[in-house]
PDB file of N, CA and C in Angstrom:
ATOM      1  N   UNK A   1     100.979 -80.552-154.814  1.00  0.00           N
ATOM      2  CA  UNK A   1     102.137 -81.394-155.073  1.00  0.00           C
ATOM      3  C   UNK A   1     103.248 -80.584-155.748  1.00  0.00           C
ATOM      4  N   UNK A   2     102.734 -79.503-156.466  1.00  0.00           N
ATOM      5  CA  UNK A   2     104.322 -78.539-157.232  1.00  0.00           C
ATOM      6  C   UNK A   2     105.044 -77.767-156.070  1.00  0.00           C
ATOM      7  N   UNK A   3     104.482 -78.238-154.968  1.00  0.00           N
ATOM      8  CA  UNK A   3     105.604 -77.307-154.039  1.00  0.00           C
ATOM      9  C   UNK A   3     106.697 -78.284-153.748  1.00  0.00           C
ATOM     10  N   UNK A   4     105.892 -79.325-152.807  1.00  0.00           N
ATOM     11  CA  UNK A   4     107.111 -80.518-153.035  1.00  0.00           C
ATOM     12  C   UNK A   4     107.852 -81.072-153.914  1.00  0.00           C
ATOM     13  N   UNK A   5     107.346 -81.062-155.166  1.00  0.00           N
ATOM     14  CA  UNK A   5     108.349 -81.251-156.317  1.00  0.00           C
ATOM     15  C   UNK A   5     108.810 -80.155-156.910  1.00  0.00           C
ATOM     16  N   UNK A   6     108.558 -78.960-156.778  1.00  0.00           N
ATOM     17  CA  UNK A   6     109.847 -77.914-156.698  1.00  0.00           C
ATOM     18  C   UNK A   6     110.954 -78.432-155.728  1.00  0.00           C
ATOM     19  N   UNK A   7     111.007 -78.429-154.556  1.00  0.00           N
ATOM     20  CA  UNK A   7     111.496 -78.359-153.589  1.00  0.00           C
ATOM     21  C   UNK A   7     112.406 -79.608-153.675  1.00  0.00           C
ATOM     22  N   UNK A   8     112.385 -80.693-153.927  1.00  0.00           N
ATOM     23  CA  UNK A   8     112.366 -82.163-154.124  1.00  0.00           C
ATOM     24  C   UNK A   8     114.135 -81.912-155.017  1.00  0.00           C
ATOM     25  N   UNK A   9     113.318 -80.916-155.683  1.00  0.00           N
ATOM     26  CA  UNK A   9     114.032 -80.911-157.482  1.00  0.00           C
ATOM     27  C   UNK A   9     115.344 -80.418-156.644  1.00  0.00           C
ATOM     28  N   UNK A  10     115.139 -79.325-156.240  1.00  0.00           N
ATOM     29  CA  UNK A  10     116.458 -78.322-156.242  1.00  0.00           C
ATOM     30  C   UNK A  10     117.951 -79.027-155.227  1.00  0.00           C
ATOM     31  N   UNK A  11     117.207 -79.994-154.662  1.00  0.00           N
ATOM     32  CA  UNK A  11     118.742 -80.681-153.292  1.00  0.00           C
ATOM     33  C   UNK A  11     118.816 -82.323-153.794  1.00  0.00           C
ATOM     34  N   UNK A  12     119.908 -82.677-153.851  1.00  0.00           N
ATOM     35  CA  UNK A  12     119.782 -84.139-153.864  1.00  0.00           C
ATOM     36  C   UNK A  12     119.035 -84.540-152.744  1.00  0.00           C
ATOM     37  N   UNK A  13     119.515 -84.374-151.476  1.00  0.00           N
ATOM     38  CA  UNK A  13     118.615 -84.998-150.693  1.00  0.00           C
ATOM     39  C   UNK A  13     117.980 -84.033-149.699  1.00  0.00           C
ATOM     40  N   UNK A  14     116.166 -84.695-149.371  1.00  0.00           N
ATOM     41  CA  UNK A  14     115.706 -83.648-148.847  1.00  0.00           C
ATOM     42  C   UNK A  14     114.589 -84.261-148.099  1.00  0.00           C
ATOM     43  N   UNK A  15     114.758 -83.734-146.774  1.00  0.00           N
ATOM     44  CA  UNK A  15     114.190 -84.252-145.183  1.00  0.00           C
ATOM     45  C   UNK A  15     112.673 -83.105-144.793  1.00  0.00           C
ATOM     46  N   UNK A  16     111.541 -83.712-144.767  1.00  0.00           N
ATOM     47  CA  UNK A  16     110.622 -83.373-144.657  1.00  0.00           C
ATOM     48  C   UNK A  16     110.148 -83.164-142.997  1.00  0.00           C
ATOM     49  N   UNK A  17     110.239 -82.586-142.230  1.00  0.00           N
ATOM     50  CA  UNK A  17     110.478 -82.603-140.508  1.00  0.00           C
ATOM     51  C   UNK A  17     109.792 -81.745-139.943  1.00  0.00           C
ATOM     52  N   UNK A  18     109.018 -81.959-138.624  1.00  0.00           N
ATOM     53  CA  UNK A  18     108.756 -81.160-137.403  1.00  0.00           C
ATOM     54  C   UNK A  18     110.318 -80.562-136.760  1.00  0.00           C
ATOM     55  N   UNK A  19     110.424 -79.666-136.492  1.00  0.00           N
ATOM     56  CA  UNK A  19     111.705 -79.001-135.528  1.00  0.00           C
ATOM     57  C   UNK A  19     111.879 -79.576-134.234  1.00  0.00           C
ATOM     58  N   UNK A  20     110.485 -80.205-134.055  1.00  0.00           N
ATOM     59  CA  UNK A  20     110.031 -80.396-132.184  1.00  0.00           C
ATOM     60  C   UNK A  20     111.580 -81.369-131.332  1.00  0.00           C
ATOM     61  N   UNK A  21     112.677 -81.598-132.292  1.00  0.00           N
ATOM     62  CA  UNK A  21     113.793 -82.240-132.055  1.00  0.00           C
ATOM     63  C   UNK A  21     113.698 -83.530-131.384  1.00  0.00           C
ATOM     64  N   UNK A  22     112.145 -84.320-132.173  1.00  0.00           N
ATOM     65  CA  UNK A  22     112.109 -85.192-132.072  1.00  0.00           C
ATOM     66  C   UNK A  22     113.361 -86.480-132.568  1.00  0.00           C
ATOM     67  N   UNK A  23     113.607 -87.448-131.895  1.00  0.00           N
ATOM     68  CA  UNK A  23     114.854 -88.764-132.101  1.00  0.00           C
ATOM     69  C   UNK A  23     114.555 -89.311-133.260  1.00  0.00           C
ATOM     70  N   UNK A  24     113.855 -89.452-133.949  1.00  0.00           N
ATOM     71  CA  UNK A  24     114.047 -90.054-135.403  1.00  0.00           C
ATOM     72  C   UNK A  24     114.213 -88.782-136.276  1.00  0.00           C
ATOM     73  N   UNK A  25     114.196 -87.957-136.226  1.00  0.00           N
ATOM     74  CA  UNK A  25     114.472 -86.570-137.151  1.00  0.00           C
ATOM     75  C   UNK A  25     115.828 -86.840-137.421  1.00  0.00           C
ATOM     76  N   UNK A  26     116.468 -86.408-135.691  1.00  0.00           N
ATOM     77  CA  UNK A  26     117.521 -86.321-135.634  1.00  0.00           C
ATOM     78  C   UNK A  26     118.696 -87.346-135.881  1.00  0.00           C
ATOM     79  N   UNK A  27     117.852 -88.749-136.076  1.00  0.00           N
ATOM     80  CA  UNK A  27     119.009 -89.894-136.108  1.00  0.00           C
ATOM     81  C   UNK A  27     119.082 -89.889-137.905  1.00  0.00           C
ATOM     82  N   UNK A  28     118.335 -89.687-138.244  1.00  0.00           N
ATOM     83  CA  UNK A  28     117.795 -89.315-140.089  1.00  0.00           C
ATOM     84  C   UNK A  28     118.869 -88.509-140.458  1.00  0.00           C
ATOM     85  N   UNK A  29     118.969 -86.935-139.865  1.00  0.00           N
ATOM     86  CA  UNK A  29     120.120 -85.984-140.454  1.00  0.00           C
ATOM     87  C   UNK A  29     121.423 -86.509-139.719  1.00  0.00           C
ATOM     88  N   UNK A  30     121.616 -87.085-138.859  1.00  0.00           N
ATOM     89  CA  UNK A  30     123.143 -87.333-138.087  1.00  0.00           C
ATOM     90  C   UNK A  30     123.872 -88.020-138.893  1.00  0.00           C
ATOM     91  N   UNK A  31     122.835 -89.368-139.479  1.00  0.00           N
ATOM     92  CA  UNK A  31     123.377 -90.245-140.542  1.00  0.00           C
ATOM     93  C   UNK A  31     123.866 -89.703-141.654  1.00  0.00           C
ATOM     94  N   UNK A  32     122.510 -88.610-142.233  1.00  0.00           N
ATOM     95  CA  UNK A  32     123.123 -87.886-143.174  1.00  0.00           C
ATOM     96  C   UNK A  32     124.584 -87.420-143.448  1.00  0.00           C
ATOM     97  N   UNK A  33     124.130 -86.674-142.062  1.00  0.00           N
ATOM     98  CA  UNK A  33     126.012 -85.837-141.677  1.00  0.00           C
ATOM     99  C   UNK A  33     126.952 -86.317-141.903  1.00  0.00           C
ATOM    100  N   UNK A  34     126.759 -87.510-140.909  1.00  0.00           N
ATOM    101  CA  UNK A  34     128.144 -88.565-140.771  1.00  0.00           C
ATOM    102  C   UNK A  34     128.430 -89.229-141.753  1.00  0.00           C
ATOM    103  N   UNK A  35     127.553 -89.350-143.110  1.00  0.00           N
ATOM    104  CA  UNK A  35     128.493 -89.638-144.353  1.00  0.00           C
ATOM    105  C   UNK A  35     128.066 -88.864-145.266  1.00  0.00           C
ATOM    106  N   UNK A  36     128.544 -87.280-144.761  1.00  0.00           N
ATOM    107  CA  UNK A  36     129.020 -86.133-145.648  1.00  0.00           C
ATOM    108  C   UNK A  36     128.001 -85.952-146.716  1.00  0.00           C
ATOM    109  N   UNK A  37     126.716 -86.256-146.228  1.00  0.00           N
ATOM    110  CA  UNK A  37     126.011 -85.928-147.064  1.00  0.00           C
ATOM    111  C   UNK A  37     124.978 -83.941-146.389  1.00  0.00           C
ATOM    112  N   UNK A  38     124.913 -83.570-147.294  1.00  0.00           N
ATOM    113  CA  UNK A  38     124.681 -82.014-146.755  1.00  0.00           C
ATOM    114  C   UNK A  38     122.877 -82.003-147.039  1.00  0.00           C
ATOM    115  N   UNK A  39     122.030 -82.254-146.394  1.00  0.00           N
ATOM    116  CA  UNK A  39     120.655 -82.947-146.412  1.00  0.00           C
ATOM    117  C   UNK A  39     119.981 -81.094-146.698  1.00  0.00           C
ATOM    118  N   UNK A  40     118.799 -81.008-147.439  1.00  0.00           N
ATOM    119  CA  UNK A  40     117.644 -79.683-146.850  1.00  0.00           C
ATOM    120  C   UNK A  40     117.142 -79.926-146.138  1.00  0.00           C
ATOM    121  N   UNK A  41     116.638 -79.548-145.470  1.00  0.00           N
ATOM    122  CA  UNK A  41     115.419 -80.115-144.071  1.00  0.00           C
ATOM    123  C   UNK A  41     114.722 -78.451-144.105  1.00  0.00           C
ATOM    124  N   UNK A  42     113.644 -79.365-144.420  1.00  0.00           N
ATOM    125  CA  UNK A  42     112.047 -78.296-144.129  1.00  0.00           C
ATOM    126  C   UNK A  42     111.491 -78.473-143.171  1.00  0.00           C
ATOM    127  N   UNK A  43     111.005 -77.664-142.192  1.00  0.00           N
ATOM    128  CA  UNK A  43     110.690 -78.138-140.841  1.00  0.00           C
ATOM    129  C   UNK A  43     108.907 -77.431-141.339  1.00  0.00           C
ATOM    130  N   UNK A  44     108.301 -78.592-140.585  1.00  0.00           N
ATOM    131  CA  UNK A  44     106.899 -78.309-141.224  1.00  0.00           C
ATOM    132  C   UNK A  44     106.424 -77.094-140.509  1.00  0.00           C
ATOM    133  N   UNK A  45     106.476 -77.440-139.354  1.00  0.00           N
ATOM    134  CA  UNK A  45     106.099 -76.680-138.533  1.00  0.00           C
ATOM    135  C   UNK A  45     106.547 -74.992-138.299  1.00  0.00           C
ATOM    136  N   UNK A  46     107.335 -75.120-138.793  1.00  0.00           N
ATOM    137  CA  UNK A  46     107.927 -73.626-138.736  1.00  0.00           C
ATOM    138  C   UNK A  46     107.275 -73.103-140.411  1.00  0.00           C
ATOM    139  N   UNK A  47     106.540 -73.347-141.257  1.00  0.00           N
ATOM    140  CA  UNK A  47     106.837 -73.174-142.477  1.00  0.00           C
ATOM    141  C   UNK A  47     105.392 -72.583-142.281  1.00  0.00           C
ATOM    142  N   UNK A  48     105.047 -71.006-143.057  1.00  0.00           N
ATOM    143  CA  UNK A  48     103.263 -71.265-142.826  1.00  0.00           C
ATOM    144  C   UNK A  48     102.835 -71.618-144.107  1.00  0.00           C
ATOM    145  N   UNK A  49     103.478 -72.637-144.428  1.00  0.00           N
ATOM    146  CA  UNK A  49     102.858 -73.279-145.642  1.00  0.00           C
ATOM    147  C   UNK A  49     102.761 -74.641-145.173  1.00  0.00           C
ATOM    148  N   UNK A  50     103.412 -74.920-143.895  1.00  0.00           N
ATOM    149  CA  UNK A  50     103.528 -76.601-143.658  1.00  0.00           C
ATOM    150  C   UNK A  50     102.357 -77.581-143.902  1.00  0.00           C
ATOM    151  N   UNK A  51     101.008 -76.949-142.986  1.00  0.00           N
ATOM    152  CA  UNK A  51      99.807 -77.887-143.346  1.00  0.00           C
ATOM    153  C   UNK A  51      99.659 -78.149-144.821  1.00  0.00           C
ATOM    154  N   UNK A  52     100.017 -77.568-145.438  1.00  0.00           N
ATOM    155  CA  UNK A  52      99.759 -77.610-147.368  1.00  0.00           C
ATOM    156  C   UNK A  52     100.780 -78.375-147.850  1.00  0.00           C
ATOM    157  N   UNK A  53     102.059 -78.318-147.267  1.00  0.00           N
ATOM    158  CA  UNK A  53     103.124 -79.309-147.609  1.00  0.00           C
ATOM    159  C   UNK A  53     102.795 -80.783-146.754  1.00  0.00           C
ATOM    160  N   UNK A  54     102.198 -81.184-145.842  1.00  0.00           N
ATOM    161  CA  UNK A  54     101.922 -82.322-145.220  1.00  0.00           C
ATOM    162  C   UNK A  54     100.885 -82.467-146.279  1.00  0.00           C
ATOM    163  N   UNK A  55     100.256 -82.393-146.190  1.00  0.00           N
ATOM    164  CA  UNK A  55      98.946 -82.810-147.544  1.00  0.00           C
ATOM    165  C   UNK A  55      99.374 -83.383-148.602  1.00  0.00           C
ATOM    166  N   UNK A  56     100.329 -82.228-149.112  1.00  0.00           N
ATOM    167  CA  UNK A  56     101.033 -82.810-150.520  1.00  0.00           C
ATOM    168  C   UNK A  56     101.963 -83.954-150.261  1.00  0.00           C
ATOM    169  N   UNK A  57     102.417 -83.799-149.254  1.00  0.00           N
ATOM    170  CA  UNK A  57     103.534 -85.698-148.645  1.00  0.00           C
ATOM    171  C   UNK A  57     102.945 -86.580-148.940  1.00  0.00           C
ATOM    172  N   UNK A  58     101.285 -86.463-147.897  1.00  0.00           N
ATOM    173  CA  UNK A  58     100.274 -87.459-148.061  1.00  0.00           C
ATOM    174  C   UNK A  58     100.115 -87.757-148.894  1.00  0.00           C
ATOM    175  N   UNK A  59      99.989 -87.149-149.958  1.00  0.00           N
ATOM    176  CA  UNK A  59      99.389 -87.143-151.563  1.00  0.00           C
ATOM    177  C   UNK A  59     100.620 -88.009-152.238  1.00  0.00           C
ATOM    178  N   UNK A  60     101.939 -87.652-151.898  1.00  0.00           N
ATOM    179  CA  UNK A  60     102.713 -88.388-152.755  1.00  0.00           C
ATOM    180  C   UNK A  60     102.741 -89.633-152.345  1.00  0.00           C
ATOM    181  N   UNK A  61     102.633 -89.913-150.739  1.00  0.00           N
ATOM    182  CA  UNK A  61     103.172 -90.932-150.207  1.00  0.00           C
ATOM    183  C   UNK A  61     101.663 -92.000-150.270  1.00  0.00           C
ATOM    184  N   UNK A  62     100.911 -91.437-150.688  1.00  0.00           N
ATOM    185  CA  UNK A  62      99.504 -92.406-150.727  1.00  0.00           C
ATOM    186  C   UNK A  62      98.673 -92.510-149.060  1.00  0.00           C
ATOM    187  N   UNK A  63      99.123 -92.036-148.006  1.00  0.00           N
ATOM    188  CA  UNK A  63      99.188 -92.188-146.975  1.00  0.00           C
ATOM    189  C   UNK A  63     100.246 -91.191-146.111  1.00  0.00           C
ATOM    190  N   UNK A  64     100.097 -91.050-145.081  1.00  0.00           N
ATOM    191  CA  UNK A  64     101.388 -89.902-144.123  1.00  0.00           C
ATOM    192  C   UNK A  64     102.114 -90.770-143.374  1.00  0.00           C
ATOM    193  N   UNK A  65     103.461 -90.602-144.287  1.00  0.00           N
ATOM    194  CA  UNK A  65     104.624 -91.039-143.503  1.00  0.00           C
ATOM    195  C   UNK A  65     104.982 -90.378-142.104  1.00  0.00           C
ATOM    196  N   UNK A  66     105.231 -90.807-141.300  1.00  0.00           N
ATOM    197  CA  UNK A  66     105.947 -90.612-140.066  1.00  0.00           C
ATOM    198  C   UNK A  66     106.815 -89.913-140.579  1.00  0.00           C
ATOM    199  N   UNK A  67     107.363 -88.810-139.881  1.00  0.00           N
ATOM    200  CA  UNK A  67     108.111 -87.850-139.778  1.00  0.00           C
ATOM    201  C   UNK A  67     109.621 -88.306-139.284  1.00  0.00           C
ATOM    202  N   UNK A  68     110.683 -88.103-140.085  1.00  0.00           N
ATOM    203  CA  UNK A  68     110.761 -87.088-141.246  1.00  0.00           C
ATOM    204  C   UNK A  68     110.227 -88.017-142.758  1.00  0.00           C
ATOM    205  N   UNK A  69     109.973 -87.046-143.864  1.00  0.00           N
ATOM    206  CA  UNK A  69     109.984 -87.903-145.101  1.00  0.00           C
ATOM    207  C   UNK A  69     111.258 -87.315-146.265  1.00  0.00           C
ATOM    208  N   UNK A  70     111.634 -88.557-146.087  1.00  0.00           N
ATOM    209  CA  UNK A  70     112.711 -88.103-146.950  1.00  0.00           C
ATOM    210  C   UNK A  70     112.821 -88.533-148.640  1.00  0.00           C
ATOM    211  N   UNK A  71     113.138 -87.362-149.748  1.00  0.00           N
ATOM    212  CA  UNK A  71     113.395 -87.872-150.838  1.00  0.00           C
ATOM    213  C   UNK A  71     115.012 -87.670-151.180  1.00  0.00           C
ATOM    214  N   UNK A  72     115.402 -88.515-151.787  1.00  0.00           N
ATOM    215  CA  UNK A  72     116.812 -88.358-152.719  1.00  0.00           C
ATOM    216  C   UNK A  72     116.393 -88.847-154.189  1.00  0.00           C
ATOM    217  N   UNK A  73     117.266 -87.726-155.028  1.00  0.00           N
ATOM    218  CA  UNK A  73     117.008 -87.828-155.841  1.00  0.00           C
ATOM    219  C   UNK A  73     116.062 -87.355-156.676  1.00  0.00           C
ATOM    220  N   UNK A  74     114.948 -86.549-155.840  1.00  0.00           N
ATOM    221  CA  UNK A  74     113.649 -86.226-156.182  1.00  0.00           C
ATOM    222  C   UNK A  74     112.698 -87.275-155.970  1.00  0.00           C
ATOM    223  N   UNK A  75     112.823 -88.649-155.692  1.00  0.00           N
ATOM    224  CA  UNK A  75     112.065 -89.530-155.423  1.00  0.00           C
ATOM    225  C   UNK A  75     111.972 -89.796-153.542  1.00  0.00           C
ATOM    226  N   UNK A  76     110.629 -90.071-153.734  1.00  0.00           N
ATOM    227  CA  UNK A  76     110.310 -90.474-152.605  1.00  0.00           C
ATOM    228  C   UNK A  76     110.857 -92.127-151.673  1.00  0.00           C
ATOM    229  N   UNK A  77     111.629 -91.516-150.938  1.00  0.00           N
ATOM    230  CA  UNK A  77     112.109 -92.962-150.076  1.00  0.00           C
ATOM    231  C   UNK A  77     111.239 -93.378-149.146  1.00  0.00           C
ATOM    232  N   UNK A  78     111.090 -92.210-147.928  1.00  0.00           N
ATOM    233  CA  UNK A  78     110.082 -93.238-146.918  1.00  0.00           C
ATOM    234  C   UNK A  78     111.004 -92.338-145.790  1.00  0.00           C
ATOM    235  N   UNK A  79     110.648 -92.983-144.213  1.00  0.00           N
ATOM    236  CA  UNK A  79     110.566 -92.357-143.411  1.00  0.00           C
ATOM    237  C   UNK A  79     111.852 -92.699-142.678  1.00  0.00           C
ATOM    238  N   UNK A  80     112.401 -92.980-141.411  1.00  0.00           N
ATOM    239  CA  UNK A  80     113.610 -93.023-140.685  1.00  0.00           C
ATOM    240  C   UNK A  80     113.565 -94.789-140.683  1.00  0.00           C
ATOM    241  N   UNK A  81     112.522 -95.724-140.920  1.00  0.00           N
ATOM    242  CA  UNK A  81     112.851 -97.229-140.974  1.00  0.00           C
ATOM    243  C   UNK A  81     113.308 -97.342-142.208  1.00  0.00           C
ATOM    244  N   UNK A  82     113.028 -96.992-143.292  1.00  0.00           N
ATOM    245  CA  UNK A  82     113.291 -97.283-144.303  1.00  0.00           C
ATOM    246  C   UNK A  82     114.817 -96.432-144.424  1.00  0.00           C
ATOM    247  N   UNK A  83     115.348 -95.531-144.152  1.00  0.00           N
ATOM    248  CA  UNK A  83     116.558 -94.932-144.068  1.00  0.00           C
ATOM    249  C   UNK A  83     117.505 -95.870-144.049  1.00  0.00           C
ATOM    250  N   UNK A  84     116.963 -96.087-142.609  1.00  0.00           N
ATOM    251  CA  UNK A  84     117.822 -97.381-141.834  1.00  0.00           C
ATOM    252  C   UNK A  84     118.480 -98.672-142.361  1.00  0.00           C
ATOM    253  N   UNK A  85     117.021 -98.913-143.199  1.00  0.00           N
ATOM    254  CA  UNK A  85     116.875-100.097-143.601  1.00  0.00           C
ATOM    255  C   UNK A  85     118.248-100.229-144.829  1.00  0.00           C
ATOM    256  N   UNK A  86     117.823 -99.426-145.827  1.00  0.00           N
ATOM    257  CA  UNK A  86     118.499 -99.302-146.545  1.00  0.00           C
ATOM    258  C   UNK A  86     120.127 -99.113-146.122  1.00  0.00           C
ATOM    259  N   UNK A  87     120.432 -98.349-144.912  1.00  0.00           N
ATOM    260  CA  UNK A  87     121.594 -98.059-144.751  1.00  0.00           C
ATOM    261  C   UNK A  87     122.384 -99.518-144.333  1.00  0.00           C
ATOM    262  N   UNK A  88     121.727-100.046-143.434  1.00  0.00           N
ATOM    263  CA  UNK A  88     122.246-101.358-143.146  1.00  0.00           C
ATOM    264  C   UNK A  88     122.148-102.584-144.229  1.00  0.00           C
ATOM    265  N   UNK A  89     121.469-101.912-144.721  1.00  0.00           N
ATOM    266  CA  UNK A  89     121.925-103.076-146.361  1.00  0.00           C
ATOM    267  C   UNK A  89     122.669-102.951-146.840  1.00  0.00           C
ATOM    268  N   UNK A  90     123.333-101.941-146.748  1.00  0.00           N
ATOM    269  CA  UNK A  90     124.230-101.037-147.715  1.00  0.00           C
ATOM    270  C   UNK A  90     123.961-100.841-149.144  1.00  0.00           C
ATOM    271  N   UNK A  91     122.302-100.156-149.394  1.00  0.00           N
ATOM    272  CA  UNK A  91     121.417 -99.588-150.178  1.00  0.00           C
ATOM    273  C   UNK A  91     121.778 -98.456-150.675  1.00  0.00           C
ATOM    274  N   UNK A  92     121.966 -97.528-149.104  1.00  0.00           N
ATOM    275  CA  UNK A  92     121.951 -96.289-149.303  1.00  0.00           C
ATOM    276  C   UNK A  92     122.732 -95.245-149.849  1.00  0.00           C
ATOM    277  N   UNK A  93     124.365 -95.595-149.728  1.00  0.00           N
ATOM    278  CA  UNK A  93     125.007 -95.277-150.006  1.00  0.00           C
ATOM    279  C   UNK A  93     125.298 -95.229-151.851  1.00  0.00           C
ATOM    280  N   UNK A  94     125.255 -96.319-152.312  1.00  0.00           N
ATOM    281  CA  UNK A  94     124.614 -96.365-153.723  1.00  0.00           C
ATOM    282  C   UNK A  94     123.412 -95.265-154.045  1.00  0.00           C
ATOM    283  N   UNK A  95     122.843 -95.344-153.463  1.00  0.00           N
ATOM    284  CA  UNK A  95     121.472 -94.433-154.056  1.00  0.00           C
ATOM    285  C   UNK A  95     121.868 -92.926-153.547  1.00  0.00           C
ATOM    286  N   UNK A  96     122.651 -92.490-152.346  1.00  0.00           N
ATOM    287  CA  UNK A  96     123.116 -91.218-152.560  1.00  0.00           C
ATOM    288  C   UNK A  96     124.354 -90.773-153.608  1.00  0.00           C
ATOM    289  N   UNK A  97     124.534 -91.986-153.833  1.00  0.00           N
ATOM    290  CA  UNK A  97     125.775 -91.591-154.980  1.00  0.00           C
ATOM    291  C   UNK A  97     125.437 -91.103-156.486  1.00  0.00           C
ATOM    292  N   UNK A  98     124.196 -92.071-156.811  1.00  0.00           N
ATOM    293  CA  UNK A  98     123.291 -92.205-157.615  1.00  0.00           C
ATOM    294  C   UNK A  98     122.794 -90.643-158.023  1.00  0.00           C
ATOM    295  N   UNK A  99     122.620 -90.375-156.855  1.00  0.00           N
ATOM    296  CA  UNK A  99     121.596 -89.215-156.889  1.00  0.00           C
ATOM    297  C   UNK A  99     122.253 -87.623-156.763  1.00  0.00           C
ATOM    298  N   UNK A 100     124.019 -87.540-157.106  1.00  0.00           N
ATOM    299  CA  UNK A 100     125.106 -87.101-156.796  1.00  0.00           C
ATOM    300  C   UNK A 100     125.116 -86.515-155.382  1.00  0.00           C
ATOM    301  N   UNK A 101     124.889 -86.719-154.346  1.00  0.00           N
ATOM    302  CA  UNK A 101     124.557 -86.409-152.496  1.00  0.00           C
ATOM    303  C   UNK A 101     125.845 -86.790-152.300  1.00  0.00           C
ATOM    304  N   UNK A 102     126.721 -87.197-152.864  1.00  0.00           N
ATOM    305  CA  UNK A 102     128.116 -87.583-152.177  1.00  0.00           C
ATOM    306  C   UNK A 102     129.155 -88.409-153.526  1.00  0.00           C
TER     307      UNK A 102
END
């Protein structure tokens, strides 16, 4: 778990991802983009630490979120429904502000 919460620590917001340019990755960082938020994205798969960082997700998340997992703030949000969710509430934007991401 101290890798992910190193990692967590250092970006307001930060996208946990396969590269495989799977459609919920990508609808996750676009959103990001498109309101100027400048996201990290760790791509698991490219990382040879990834299997050890999926473990530790698991570990935070109690269970393995669907890909991507995203934290702001250093806290754990959840995966591209919960993004969503929040964004169309108009959640999110508060909580990246919160978390200085914008």
């Amino acid at each position: 778990m101290e890798r992910v919460t190193r990692l967590t620590a250092e970006e307001a917001v930060v996208i946990f991802a396969a590269s495989n340019g799977c459609p919920t990755n990508q609808a996750v960082t676009t959103l990001f983009s498109s309101l100027g938020v400048c996201a990290a994205v760790h791509e698991l798969d490219k990382d040879p630490c990834g299997r050890e960082l999926e473990h530790e997700l698991a570990c935070a998340s109690r269970h393995w979120e669907p890909s991507p997992v995203v934290f702001i703030g250093g806290k754990l949000v959840g995966s591209t429904n919960t993004i969503m969710s929040l964004h169309l509430s108009g959640k999110l934007v508060p909580l990246l502000k919160d978390a200085g991401a914008m």
